[in-house]
C-alpha atoms as a PDB file:
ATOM      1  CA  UNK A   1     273.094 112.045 112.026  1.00  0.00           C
ATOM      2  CA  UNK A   2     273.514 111.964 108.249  1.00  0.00           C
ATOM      3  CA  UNK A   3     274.637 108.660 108.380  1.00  0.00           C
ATOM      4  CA  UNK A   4     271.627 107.602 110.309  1.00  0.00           C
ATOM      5  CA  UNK A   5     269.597 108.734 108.047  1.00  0.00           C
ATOM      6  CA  UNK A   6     271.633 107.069 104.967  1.00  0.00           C
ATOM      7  CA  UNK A   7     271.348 103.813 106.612  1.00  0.00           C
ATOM      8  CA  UNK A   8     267.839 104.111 108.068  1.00  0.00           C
ATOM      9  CA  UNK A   9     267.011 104.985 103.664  1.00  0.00           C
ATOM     10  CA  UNK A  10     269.140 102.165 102.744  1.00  0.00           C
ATOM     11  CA  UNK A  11     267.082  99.572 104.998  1.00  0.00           C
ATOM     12  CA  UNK A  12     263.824 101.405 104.239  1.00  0.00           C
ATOM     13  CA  UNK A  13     264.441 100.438 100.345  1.00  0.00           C
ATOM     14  CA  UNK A  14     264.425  96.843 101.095  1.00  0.00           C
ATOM     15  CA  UNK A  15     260.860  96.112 102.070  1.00  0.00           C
ATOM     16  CA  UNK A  16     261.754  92.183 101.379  1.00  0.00           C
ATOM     17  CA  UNK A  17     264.094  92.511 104.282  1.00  0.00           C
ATOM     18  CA  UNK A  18     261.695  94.877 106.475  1.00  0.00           C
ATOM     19  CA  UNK A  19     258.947  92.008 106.193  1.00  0.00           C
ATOM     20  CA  UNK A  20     260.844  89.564 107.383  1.00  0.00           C
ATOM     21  CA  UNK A  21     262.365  91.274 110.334  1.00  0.00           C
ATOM     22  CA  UNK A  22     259.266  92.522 112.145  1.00  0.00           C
ATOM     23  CA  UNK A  23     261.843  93.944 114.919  1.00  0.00           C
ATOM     24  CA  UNK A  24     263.870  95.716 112.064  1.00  0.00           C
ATOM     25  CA  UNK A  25     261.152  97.152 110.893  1.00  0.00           C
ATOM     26  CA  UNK A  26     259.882  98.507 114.060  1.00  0.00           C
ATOM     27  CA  UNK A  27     263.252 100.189 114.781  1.00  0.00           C
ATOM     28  CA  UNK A  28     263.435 101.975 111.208  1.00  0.00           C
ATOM     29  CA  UNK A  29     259.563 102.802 111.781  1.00  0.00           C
ATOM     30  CA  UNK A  30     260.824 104.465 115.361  1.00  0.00           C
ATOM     31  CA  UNK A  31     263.900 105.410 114.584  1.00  0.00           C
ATOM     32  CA  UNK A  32     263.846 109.192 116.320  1.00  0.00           C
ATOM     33  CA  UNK A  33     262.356 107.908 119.337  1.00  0.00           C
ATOM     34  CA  UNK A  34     265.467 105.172 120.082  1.00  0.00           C
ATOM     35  CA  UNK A  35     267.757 108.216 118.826  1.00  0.00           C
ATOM     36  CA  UNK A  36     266.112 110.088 121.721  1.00  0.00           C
ATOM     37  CA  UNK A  37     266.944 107.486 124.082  1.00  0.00           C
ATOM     38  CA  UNK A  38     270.669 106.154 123.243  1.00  0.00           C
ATOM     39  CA  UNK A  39     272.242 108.768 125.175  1.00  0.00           C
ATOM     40  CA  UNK A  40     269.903 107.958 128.187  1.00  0.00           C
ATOM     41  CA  UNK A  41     271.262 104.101 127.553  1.00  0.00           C
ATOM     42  CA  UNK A  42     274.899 105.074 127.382  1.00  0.00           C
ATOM     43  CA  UNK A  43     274.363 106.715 130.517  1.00  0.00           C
ATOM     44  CA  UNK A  44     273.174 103.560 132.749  1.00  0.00           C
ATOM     45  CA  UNK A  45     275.540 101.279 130.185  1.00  0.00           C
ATOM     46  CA  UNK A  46     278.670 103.206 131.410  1.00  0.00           C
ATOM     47  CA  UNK A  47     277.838 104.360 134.725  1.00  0.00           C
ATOM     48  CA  UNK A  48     275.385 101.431 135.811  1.00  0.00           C
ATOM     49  CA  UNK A  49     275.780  98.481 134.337  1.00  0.00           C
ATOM     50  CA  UNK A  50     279.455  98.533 133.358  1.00  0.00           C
ATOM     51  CA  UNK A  51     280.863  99.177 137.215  1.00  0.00           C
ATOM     52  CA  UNK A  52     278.668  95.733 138.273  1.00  0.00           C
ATOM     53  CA  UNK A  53     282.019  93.982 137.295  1.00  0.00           C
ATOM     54  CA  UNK A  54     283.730  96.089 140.344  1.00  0.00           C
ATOM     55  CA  UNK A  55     280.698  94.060 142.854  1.00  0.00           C
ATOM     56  CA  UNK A  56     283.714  91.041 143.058  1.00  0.00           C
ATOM     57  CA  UNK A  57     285.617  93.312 145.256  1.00  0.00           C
ATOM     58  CA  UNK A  58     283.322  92.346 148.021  1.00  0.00           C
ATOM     59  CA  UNK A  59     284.333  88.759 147.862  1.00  0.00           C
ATOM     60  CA  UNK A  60     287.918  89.340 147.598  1.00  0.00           C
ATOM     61  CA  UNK A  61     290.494  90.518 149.866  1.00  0.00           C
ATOM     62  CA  UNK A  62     291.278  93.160 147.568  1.00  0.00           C
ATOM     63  CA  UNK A  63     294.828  94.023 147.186  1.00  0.00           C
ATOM     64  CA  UNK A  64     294.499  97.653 145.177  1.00  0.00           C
ATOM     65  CA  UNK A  65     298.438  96.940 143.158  1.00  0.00           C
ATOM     66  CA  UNK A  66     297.108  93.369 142.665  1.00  0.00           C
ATOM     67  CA  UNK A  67     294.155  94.047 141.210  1.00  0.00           C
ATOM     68  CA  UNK A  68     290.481  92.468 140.976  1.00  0.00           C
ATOM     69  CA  UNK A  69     291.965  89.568 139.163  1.00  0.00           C
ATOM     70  CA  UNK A  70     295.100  89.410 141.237  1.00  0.00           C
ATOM     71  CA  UNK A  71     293.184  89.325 145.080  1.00  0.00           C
ATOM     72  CA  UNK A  72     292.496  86.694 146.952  1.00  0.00           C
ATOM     73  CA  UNK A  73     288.926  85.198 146.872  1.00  0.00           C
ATOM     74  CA  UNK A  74     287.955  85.199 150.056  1.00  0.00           C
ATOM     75  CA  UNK A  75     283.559  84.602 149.141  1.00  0.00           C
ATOM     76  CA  UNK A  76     280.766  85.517 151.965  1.00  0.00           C
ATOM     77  CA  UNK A  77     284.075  86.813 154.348  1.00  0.00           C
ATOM     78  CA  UNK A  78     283.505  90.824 154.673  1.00  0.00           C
ATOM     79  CA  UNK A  79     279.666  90.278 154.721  1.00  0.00           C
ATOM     80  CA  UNK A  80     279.601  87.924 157.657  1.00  0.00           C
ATOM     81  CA  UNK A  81     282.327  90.454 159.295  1.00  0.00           C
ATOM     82  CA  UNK A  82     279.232  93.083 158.457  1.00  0.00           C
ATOM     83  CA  UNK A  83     276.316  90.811 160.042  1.00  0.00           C
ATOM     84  CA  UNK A  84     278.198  89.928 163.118  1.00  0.00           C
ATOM     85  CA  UNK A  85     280.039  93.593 163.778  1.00  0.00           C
ATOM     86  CA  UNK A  86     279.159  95.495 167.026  1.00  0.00           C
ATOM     87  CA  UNK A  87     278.499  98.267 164.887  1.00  0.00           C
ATOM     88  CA  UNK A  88     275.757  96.048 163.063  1.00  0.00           C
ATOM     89  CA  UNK A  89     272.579  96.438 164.980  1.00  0.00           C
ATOM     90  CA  UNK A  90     273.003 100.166 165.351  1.00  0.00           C
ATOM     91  CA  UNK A  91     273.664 101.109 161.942  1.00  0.00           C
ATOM     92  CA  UNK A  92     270.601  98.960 161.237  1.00  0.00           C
ATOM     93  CA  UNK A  93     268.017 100.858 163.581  1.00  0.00           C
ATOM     94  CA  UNK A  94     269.679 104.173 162.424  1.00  0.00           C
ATOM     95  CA  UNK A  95     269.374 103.775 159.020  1.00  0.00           C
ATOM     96  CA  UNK A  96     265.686 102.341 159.307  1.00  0.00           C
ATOM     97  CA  UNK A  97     264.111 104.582 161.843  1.00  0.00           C
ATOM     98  CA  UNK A  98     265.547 107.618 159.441  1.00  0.00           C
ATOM     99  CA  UNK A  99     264.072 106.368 156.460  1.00  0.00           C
ATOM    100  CA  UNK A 100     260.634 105.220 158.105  1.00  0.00           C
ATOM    101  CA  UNK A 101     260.793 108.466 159.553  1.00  0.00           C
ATOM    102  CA  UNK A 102     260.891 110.175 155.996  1.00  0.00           C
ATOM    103  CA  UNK A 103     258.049 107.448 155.253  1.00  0.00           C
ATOM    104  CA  UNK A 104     256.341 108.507 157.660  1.00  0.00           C
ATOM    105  CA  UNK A 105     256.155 112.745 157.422  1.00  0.00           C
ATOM    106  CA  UNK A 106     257.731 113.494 154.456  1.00  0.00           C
ATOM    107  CA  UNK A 107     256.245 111.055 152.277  1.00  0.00           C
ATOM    108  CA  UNK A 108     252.675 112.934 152.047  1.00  0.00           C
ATOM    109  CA  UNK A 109     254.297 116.661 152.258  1.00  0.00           C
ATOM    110  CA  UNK A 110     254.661 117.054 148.972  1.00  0.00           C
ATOM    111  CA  UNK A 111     251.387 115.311 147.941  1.00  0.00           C
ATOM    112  CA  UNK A 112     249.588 117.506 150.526  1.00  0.00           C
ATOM    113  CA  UNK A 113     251.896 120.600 149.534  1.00  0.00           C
ATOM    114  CA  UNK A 114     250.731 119.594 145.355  1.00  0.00           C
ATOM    115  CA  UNK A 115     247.605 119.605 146.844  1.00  0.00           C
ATOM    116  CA  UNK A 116     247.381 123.145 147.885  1.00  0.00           C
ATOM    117  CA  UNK A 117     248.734 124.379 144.694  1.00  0.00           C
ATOM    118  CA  UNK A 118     246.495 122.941 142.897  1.00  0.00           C
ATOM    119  CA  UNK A 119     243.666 124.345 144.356  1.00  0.00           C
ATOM    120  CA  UNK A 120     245.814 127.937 143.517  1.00  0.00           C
ATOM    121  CA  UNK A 121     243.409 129.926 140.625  1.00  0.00           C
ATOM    122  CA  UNK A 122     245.884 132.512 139.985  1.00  0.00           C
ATOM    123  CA  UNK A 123     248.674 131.458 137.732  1.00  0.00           C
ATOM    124  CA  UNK A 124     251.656 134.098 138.305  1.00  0.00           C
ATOM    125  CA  UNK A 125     251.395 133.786 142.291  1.00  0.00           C
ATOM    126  CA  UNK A 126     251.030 130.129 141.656  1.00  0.00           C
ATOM    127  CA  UNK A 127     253.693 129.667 139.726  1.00  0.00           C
ATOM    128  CA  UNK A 128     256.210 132.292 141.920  1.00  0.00           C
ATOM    129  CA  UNK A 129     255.213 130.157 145.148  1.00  0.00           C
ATOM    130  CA  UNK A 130     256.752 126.783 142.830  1.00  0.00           C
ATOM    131  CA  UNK A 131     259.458 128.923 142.034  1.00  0.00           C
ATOM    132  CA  UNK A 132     260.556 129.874 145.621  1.00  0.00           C
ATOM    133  CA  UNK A 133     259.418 126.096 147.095  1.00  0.00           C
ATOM    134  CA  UNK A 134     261.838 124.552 144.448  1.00  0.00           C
ATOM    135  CA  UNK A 135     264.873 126.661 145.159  1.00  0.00           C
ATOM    136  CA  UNK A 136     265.817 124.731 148.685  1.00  0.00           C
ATOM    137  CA  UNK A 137     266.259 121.538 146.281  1.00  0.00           C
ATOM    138  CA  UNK A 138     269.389 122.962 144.535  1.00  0.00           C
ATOM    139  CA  UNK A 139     271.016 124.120 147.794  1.00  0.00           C
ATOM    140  CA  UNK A 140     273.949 121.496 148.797  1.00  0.00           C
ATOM    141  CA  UNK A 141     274.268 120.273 152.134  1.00  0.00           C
ATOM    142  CA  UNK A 142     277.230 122.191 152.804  1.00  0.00           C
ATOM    143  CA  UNK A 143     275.032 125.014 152.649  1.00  0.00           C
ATOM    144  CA  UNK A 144     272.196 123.587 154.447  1.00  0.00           C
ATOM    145  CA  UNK A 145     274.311 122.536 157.102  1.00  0.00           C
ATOM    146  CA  UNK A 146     276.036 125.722 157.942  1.00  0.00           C
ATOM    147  CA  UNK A 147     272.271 126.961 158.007  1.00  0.00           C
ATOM    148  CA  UNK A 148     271.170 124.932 160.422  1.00  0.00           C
ATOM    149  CA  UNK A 149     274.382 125.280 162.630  1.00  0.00           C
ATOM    150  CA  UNK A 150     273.628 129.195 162.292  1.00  0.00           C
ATOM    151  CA  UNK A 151     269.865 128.388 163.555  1.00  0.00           C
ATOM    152  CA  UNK A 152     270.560 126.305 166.713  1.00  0.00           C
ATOM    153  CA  UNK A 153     273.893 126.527 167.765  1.00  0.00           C
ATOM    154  CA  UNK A 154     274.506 127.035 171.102  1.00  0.00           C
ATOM    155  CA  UNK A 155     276.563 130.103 170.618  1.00  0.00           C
ATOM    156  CA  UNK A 156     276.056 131.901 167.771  1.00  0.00           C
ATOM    157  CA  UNK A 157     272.418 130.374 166.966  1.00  0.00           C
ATOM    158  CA  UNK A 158     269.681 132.187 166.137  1.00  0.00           C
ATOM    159  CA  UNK A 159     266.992 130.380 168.279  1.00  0.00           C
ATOM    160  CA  UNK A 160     269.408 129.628 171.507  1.00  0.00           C
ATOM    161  CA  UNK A 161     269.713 133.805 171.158  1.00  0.00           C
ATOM    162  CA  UNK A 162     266.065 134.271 171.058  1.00  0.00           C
ATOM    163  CA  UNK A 163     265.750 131.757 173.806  1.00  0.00           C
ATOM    164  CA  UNK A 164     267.852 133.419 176.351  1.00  0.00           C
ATOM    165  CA  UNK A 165     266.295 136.678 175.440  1.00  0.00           C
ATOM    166  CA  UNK A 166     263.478 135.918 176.576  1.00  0.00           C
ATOM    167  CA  UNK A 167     265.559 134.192 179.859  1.00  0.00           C
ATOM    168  CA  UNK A 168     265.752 130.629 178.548  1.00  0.00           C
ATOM    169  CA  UNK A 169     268.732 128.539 179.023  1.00  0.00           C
ATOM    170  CA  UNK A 170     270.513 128.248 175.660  1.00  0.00           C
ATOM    171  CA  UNK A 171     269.463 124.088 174.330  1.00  0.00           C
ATOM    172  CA  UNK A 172     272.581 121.964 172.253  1.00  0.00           C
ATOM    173  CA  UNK A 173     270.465 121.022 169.780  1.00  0.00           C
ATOM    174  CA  UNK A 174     272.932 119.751 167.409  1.00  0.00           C
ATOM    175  CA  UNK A 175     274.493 117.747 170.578  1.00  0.00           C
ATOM    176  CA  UNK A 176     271.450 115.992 171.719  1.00  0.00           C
ATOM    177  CA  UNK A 177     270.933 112.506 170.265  1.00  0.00           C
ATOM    178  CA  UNK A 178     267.142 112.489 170.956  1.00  0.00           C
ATOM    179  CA  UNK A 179     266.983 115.568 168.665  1.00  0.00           C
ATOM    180  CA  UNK A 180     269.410 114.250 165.790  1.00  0.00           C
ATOM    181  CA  UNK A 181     266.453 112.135 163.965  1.00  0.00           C
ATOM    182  CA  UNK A 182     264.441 115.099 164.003  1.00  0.00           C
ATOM    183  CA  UNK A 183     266.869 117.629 162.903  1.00  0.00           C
ATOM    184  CA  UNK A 184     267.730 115.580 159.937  1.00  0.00           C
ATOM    185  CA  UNK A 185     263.795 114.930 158.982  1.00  0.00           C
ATOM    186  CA  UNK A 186     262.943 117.994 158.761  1.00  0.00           C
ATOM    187  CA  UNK A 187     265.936 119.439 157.312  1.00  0.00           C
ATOM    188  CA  UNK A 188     264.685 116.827 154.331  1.00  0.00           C
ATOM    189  CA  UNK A 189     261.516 118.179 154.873  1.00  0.00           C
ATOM    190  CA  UNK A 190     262.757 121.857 154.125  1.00  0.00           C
ATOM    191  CA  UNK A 191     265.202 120.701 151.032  1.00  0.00           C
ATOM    192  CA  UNK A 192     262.741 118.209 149.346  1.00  0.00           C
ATOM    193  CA  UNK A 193     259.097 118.994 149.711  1.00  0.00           C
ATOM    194  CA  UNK A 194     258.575 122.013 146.936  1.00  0.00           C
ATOM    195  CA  UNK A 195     260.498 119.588 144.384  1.00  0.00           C
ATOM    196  CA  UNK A 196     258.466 116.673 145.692  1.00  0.00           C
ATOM    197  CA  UNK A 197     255.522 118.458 144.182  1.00  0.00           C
ATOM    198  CA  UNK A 198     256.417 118.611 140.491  1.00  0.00           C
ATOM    199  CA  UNK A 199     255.340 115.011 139.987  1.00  0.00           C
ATOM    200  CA  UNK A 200     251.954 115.419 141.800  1.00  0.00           C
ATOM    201  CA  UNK A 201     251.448 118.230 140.030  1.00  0.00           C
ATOM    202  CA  UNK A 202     252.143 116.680 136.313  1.00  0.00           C
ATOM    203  CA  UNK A 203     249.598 113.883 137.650  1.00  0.00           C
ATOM    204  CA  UNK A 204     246.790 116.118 138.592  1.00  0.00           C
ATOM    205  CA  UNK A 205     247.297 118.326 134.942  1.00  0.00           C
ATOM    206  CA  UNK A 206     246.151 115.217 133.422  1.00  0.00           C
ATOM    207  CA  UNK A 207     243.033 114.963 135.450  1.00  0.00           C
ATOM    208  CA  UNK A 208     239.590 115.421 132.886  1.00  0.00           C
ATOM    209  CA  UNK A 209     238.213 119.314 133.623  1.00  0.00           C
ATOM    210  CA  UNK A 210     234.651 117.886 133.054  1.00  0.00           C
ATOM    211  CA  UNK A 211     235.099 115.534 135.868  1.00  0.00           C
ATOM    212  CA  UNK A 212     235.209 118.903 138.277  1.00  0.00           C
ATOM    213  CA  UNK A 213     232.389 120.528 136.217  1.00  0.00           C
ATOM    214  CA  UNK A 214     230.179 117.804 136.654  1.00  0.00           C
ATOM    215  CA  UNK A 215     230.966 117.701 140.320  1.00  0.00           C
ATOM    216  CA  UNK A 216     230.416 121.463 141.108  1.00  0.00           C
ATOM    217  CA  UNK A 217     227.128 121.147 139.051  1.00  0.00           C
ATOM    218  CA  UNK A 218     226.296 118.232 141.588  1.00  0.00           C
ATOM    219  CA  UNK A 219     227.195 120.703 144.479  1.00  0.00           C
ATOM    220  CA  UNK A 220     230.122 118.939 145.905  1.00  0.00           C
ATOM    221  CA  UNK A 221     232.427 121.277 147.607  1.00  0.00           C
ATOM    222  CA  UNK A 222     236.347 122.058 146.776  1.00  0.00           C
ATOM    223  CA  UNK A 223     236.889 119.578 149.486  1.00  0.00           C
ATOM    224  CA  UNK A 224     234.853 116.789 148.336  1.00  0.00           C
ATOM    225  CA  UNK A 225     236.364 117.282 144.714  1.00  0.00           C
ATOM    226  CA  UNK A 226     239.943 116.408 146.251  1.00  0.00           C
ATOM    227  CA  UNK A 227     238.877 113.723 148.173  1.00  0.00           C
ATOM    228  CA  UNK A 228     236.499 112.135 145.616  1.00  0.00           C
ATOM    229  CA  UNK A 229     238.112 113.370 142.447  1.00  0.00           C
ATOM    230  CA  UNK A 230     241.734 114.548 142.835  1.00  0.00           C
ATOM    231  CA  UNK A 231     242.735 111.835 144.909  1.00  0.00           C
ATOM    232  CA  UNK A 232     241.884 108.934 143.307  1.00  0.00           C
ATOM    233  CA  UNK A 233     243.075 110.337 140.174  1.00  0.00           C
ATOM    234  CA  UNK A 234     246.900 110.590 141.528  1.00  0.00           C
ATOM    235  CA  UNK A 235     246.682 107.150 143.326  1.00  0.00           C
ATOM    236  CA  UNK A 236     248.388 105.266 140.756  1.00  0.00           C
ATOM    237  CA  UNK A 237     251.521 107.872 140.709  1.00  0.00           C
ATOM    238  CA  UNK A 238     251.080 107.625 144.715  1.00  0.00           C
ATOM    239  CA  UNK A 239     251.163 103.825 145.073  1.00  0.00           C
ATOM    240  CA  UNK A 240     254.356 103.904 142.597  1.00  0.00           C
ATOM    241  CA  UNK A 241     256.344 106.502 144.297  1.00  0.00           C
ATOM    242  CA  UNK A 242     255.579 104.331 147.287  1.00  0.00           C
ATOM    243  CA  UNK A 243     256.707 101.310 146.304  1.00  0.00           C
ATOM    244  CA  UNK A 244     259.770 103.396 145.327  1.00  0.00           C
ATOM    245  CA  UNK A 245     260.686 104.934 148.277  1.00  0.00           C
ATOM    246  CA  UNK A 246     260.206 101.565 150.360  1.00  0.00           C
ATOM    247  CA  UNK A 247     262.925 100.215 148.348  1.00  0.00           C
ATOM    248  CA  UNK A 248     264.862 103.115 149.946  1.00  0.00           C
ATOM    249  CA  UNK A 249     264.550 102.034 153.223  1.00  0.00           C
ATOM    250  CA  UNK A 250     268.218 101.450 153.774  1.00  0.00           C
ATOM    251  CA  UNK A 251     268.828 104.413 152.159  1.00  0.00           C
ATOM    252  CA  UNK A 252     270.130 107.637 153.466  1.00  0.00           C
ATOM    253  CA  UNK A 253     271.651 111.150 152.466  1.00  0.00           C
ATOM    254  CA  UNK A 254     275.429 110.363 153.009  1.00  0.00           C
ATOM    255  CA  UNK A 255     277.063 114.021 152.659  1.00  0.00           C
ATOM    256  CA  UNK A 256     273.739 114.767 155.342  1.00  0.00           C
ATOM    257  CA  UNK A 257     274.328 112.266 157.960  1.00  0.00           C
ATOM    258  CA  UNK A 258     278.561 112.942 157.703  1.00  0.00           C
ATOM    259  CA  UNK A 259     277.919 117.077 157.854  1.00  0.00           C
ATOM    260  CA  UNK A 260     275.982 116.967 160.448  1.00  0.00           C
ATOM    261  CA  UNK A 261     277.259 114.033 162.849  1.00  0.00           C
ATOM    262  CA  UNK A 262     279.614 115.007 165.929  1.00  0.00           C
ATOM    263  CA  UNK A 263     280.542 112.752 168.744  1.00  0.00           C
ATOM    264  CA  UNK A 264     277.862 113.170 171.093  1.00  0.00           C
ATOM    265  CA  UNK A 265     275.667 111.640 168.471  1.00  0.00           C
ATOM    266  CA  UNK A 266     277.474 109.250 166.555  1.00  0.00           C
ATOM    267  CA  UNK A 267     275.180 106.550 168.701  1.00  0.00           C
ATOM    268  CA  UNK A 268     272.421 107.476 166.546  1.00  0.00           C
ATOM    269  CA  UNK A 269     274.421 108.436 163.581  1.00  0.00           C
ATOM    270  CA  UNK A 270     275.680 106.033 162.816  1.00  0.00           C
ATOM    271  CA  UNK A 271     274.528 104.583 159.159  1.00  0.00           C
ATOM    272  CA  UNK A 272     275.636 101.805 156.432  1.00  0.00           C
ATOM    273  CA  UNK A 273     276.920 105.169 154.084  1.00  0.00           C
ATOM    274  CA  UNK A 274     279.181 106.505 156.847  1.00  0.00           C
ATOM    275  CA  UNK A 275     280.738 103.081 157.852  1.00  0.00           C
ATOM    276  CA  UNK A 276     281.238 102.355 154.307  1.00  0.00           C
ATOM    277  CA  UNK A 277     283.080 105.261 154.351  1.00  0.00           C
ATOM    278  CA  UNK A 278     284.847 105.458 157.433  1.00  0.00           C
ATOM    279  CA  UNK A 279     285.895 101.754 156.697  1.00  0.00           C
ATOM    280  CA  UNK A 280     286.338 101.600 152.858  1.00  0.00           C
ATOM    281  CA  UNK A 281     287.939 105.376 152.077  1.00  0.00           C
ATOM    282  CA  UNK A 282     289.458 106.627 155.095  1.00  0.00           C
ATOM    283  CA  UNK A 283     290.357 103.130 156.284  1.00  0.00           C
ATOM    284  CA  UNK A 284     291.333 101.424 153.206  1.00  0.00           C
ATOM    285  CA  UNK A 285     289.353  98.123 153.530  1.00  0.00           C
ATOM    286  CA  UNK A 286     287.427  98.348 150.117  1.00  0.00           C
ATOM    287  CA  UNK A 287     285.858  95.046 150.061  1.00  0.00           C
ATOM    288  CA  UNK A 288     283.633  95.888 153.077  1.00  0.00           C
ATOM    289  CA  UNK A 289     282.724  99.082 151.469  1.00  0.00           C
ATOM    290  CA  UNK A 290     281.371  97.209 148.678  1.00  0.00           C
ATOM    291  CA  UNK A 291     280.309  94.219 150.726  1.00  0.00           C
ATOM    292  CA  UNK A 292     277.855  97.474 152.475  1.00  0.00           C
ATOM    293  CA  UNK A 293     276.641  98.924 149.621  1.00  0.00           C
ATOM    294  CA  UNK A 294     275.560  94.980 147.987  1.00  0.00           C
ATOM    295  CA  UNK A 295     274.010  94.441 151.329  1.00  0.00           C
ATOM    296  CA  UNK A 296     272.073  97.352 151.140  1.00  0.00           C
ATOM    297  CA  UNK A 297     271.008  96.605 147.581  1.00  0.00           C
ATOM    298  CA  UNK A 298     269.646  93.005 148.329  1.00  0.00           C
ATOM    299  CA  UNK A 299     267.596  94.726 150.915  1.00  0.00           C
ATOM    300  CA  UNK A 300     266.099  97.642 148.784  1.00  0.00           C
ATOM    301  CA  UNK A 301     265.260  94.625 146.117  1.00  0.00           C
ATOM    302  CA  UNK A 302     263.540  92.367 148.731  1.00  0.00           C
ATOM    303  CA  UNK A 303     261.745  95.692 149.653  1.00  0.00           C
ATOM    304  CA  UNK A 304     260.123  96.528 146.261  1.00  0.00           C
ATOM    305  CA  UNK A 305     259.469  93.202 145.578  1.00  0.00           C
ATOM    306  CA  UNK A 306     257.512  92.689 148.500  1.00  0.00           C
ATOM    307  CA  UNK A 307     255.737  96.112 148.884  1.00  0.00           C
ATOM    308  CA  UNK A 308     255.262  95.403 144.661  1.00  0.00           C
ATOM    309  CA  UNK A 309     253.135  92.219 145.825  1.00  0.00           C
ATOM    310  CA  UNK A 310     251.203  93.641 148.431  1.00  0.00           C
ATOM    311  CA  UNK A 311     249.767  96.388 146.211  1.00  0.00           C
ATOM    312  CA  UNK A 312     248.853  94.617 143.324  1.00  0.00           C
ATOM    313  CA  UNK A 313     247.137  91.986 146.039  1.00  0.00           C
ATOM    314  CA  UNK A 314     245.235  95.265 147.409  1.00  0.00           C
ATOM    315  CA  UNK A 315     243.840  95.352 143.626  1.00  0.00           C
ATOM    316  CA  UNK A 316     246.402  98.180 142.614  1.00  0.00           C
ATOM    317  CA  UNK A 317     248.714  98.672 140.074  1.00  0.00           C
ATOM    318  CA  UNK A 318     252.228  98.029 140.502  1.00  0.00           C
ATOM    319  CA  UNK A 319     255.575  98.775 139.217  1.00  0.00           C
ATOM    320  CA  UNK A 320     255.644  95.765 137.337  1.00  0.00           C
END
């Protein structure tokens, strides 16, 4: 840090040389701020942009003793062995009806759930209801899954007992593959929702006070100051998070999907993650591992750029 600040004098004495660098100048003048950033950088340097290099797998027969350099270059091989597998299709409609599924009800919970705390007057119970609606987002899946297997297994389940004391017949709900889809949405639901919020929340904080003074002088209800005031304030953050969670659309929890898959639902199960594993870790072929997870980038690309397009064509703003 000393040293920064020895060089950062030792440029700063040379205003010849800060005139003529405009760009110099602007990093000496900002100094603390790109000091607050570099470890930020370092981060997506090391773990990001550095492991892109490791991408040539997928167009290699890779040979682990040989070596990236040492494989054979085998080009579009694994991802045409992806396209045209029998596994293909259903992976596909897996992975997409999950995540349009999340698009589709968990996508406004937490704006809806922000919503409703927002509207909260007293602080403390407000801010003890964040509290206990954020804790389910630091639970693993480990845990979350031997939760739900103590809620609705067939034997030792919480609901199949209720169920058959009342004279039911005991339901396999984590056996049913109609059920899976909706077992895993709202076990995201449950996890994600209260953590969802804290970005809502930061929008509507910087939402003008006079703007609702105004409107209660006008008469408009708490209602009609969502829907004509709070609303349209958070849009922007909305139509972002959005465009953000479209390019996610091939996207699923891994350690979800593998804890709670068994064999009567591996039909629906199925997903890019889990094959990437099954094939790539357990069965040692990691070209198509990598050839999945490229596959599944070039998708979530085409995705925001598209859904990026369409909004600012709507007249909004987008990412970029």
């Amino acid at each position: 840090m000393a040293h920064f600040s020895q060089t950062s004098s030792a440029v700063g004495s040379h205003p010849r040389l800060l005139k003529d660098h405009p760009r110099l100048r602007q990093y000496v003048t900002h100094r603390q701020i790109y000091l607050l950033i570099l470890p930020g950088l370092l981060y997506f340097i090391i773990f990001k942009v550095a492991p892109i290099w490791g991408y040539t797998v997928a167009f290699e027969d890779f040979n682990p003793f040989k070596g990236i350099l040492g494989s054979k270059w085998v080009g579009l091989h694994y991802f045409v062995q992806l396209v045209h597998g029998k596994y293909f299709l259903e992976m596909f409609r897996n992975t997409v009806v999950i995540s349009l599924m999340n698009l589709v009800f968990y996508f406004p919970a937490p704006i809806i759930l922000a919503l409703l705390l927002n509207e909260i007057r007293n602080e403390p119970f407000r801010r003890v209801n964040q509290t206990i609606l954020y804790v389910p987002h630091f639970m693993s899946w480990v845990v979350i899954a031997g939760v739900t297997f103590f809620l609705l297994s067939v034997d030792v389940g919480v609901v199949n007992k209720a169920i058959s004391f009342f004279g039911g017949k005991p339901v396999s709900f984590l056996s049913n593959k109609w059920l899976f889809w909706w077992i895993i949405l709202l076990q995201n639901v449950w996890r994600e929702t209260g953590w969802g919020t804290i970005i809502f929340l930061a929008a509507m904080s910087q939402i003008d006070p006079t703007m609702y003074e105004a409107a209660t002088v006008d008469g408009a209800s708490r209602l009609q100051q969502i829907v004509r005031i709070t609303i349209p304030s958070i849009m922007p953050t909305i139509v972002i998070l959005f465009i953000i969670q479209l390019g996610q659309i091939i996207q699923v929890s891994f350690e979800q999907i593998l804890l709670m898959s068994n064999p009567y639902v591996l039909s629906v199960a199925q997903v890019f993650d889990t094959y990437a594993y099954s094939q790539g870790v357990v069965g040692g072929n990691f070209s198509i591992g990598v050839a999945v997870g490229i596959f599944k980038s070039v998708i979530g690309l085409v995705m925001v750029v598209t859904a990026n397009t369409a909004i600012k064509r709507l007249g909004q703003e987008g990412i970029y």
